[in-house]
N, C-alpha and C. Protein backbone atom coordinates (compact mmCIF):
# COMPACT_ATOMS: atom_id res chain seq x y z
N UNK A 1 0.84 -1.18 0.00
CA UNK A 1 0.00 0.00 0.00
C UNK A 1 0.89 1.24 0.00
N UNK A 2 0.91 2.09 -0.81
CA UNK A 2 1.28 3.48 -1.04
C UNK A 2 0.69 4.57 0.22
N UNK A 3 1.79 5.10 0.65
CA UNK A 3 1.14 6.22 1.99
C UNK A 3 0.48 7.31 1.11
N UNK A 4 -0.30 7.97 1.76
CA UNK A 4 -0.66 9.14 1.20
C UNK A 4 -0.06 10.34 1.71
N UNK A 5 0.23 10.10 3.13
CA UNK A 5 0.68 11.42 3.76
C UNK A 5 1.36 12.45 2.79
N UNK A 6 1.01 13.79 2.61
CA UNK A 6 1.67 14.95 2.08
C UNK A 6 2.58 15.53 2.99
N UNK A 7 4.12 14.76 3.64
CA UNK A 7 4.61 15.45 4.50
C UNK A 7 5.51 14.06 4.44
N UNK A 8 6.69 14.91 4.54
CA UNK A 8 7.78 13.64 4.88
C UNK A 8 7.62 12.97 5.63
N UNK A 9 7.82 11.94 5.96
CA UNK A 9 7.72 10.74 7.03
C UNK A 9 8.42 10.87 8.14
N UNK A 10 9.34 11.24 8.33
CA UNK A 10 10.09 11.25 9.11
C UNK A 10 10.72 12.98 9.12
N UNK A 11 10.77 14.16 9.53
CA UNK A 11 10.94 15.53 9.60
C UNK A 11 11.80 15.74 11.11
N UNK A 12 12.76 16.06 11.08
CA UNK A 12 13.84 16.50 12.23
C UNK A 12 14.12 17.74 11.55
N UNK A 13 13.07 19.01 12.38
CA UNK A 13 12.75 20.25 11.76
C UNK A 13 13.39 20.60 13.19
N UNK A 14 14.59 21.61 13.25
CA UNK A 14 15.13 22.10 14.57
C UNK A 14 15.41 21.10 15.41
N UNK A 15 15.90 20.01 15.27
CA UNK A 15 16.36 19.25 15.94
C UNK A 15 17.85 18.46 16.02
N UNK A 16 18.48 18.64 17.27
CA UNK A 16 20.07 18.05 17.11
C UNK A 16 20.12 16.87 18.12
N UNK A 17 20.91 16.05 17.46
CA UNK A 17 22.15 15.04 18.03
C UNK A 17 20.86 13.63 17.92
N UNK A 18 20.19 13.40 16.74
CA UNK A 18 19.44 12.59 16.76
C UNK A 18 20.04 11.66 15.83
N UNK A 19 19.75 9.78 16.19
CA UNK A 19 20.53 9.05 15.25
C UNK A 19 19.43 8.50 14.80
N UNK A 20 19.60 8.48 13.73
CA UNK A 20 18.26 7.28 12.86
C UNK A 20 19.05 6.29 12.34
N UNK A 21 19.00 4.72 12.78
CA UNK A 21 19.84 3.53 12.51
C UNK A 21 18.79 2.63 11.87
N UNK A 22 18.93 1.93 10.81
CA UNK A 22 18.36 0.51 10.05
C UNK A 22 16.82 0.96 9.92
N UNK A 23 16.41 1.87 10.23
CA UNK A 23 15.19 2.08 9.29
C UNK A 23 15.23 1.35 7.82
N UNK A 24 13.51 1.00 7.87
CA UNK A 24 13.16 1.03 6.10
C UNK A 24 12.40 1.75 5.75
N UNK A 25 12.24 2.96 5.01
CA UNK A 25 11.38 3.50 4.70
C UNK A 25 11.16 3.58 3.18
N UNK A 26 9.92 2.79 3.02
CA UNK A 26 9.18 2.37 1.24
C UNK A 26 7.90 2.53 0.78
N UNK A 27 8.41 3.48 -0.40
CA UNK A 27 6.69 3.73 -1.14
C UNK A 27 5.72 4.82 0.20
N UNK A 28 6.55 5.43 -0.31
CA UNK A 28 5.85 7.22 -0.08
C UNK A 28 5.48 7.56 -0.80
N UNK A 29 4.78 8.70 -0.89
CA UNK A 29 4.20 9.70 -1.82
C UNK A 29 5.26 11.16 -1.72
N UNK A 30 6.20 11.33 -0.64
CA UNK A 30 6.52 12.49 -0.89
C UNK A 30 8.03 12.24 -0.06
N UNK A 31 8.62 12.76 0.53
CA UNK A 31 9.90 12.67 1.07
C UNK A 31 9.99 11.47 2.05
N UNK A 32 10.94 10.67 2.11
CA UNK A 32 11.30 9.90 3.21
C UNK A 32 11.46 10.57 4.83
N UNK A 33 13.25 11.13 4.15
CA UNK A 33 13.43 11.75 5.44
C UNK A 33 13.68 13.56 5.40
N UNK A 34 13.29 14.30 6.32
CA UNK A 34 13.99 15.68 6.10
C UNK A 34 14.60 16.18 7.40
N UNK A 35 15.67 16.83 6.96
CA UNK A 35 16.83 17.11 8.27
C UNK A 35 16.37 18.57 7.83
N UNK A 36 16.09 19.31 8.69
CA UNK A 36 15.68 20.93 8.36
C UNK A 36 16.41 21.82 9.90
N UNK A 37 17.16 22.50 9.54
CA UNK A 37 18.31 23.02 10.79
C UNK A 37 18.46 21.75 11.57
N UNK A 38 18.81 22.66 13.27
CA UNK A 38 19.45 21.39 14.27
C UNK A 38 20.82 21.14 13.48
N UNK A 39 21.50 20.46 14.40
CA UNK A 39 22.92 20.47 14.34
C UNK A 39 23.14 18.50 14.55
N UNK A 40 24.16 18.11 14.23
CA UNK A 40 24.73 16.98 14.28
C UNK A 40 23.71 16.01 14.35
N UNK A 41 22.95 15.33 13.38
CA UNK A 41 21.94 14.37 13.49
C UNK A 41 22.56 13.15 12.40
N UNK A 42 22.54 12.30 12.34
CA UNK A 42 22.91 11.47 11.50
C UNK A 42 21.96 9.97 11.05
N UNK A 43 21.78 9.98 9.95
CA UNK A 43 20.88 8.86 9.54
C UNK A 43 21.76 7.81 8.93
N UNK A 44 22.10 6.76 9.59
CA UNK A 44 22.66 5.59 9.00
C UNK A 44 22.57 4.50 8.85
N UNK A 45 22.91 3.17 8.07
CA UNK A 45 22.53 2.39 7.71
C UNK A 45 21.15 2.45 7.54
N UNK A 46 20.35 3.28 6.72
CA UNK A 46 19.21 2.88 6.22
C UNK A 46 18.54 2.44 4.74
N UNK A 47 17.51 1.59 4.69
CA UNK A 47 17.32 1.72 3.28
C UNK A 47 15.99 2.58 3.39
N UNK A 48 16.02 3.31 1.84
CA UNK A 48 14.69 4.67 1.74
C UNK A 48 14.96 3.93 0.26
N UNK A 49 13.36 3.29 -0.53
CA UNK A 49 13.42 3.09 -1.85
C UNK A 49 12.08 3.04 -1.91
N UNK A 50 11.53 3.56 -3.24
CA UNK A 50 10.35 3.87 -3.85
C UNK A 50 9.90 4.85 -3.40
N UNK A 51 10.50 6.18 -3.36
CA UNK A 51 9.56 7.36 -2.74
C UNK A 51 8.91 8.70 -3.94
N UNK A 52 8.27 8.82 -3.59
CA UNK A 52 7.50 10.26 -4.54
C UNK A 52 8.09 11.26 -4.57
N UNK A 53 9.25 11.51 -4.13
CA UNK A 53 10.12 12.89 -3.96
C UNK A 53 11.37 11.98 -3.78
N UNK A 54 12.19 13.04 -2.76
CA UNK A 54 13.64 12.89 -2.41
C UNK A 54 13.65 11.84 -1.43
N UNK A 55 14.80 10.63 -1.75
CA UNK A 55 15.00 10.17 -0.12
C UNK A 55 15.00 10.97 0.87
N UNK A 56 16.22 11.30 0.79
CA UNK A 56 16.49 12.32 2.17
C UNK A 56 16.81 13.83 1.63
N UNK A 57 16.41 14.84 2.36
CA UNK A 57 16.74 16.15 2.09
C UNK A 57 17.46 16.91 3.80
N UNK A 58 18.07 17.74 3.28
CA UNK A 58 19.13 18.16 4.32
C UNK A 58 19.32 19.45 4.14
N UNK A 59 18.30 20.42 4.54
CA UNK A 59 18.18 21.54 4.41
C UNK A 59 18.60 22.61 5.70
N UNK A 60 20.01 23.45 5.77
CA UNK A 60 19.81 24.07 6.53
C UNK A 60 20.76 23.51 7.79
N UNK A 61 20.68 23.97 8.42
CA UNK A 61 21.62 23.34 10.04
C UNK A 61 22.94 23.05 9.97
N UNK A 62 23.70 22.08 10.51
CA UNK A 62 24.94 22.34 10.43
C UNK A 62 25.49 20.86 10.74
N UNK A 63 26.16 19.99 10.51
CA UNK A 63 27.09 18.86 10.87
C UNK A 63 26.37 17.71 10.91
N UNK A 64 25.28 17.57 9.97
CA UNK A 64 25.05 16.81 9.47
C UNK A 64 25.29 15.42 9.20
N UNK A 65 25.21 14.02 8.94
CA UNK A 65 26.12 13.15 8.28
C UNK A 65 24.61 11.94 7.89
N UNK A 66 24.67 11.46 6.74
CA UNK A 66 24.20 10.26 5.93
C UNK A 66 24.95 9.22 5.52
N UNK A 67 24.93 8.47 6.31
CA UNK A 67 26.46 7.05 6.01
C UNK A 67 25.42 5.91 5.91
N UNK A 68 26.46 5.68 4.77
CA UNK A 68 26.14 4.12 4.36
C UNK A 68 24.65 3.32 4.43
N UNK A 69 23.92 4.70 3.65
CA UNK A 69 22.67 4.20 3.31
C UNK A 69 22.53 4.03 2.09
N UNK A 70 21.24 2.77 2.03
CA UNK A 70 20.90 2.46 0.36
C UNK A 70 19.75 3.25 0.25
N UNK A 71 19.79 4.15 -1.24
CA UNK A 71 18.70 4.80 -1.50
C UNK A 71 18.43 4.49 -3.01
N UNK A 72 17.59 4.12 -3.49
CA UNK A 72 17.52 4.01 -4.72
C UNK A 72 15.91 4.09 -5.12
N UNK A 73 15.37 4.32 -6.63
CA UNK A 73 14.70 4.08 -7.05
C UNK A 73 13.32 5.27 -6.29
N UNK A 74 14.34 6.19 -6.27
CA UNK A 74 13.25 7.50 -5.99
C UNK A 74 13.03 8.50 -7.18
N UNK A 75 11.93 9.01 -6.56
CA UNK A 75 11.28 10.13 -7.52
C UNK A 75 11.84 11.03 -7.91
N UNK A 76 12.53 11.61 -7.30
CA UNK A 76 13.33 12.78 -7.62
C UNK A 76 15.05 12.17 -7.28
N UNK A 77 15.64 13.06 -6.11
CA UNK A 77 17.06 13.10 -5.76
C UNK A 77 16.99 11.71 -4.97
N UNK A 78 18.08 10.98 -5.04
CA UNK A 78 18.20 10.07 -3.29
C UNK A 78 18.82 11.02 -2.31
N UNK A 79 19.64 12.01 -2.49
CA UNK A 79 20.06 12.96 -1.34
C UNK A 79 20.53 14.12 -2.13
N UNK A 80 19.65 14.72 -1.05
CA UNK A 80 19.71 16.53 -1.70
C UNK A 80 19.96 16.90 -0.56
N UNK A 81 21.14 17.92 -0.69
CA UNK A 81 21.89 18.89 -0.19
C UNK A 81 21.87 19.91 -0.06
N UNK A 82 21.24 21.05 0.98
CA UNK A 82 21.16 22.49 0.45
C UNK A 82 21.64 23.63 1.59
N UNK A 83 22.29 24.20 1.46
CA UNK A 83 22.20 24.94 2.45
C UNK A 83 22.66 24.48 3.91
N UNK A 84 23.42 23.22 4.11
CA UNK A 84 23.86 22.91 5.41
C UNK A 84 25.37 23.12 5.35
N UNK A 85 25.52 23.38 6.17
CA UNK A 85 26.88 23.77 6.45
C UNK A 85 27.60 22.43 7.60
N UNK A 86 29.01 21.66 6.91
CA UNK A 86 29.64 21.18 7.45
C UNK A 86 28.92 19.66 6.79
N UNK A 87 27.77 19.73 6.29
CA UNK A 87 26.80 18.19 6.00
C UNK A 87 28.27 16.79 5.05
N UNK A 88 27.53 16.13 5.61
CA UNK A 88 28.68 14.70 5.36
C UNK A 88 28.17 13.83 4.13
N UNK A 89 28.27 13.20 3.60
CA UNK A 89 27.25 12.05 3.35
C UNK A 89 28.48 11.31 2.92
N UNK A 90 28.83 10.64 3.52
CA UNK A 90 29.64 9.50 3.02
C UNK A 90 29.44 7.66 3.03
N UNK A 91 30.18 7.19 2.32
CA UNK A 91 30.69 5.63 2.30
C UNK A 91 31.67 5.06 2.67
N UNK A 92 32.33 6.03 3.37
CA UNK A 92 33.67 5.91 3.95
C UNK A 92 34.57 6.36 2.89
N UNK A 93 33.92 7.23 2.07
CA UNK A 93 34.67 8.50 1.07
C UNK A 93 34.46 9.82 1.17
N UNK A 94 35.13 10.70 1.09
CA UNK A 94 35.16 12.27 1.31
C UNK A 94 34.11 13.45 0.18
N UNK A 95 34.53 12.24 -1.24
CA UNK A 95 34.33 12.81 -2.50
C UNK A 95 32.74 12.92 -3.07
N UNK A 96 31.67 14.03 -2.95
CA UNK A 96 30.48 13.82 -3.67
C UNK A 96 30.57 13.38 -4.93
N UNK A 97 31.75 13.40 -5.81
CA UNK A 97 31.35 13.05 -7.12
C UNK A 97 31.69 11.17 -6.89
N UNK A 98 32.57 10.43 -5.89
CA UNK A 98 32.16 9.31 -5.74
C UNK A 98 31.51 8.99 -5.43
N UNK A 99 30.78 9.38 -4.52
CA UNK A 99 29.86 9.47 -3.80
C UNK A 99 28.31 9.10 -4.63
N UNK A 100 28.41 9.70 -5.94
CA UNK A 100 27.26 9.48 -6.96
C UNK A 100 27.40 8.14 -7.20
N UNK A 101 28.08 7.47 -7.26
CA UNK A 101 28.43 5.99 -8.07
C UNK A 101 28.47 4.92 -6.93
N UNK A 102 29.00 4.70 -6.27
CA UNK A 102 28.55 4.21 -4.95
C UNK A 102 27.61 4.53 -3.92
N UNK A 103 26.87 5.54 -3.43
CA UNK A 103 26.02 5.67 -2.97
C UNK A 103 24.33 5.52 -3.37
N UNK A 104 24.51 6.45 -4.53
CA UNK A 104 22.98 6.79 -4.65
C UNK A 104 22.91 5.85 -6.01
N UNK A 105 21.28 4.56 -5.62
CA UNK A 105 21.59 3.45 -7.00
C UNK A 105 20.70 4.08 -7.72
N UNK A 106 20.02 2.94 -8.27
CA UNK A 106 19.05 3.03 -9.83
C UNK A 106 18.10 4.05 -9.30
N UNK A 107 17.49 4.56 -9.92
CA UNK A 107 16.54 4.97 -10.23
C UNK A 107 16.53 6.73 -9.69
N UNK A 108 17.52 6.76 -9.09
CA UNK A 108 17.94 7.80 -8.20
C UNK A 108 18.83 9.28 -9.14
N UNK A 109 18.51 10.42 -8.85
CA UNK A 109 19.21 11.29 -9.70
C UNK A 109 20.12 12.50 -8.52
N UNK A 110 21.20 12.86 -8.78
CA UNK A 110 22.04 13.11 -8.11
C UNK A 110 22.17 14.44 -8.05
């Protein structure tokens, strides 16, 4: 069954030092996860696939980090980046442009 909710699933709007570990989050209608300010929160090891928007979005705040999650086969971005200062997203690589090829799979646009 497809959610309907019009609102990310998961929203850490002003919120710091929160860990999100082994979640699955599948077949949304609109964002998985959104990091919106707040400081040092990190979402890892998760899988986010089949969503109506962005896996994860990371708008804003500061020290950030997205490790070694599978995202694939979303609507839009698997991880969008905007406006955070210090934000991580790694695989145990530094580089966003590796980062495209190992991180974010099919269906996913970078």
């Amino acid at each position: 069954m497809v959610s309907t909710l019009n609102a990310p699933v998961i929203a850490l709007d002003g919120v710091s030092h929160c860990v999100l570990r082994g979640l699955i989050i599948e077949t949304c209608c609109q964002q998985a996860i959104r990091m919106q300010g707040g400081a040092h929160n990190q979402i890892a090891a998760c899988t986010i696939r089949n969503t109506g928007l962005n896996g994860v979005v990371v708008e804003d705040g500061s020290y950030h980090e997205v490790v070694a999650c599978e995202l694939h086969d979303t609507g839009q971005a698997g991880l969008r980046i905007g406006g955070a200062r210090g934000a991580i997203a790694s695989w145990g690589i530094d580089k966003y442009a590796e980062l495209a090829y190992r991180y974010i799979e099919r269906g996913c646009r970078w």
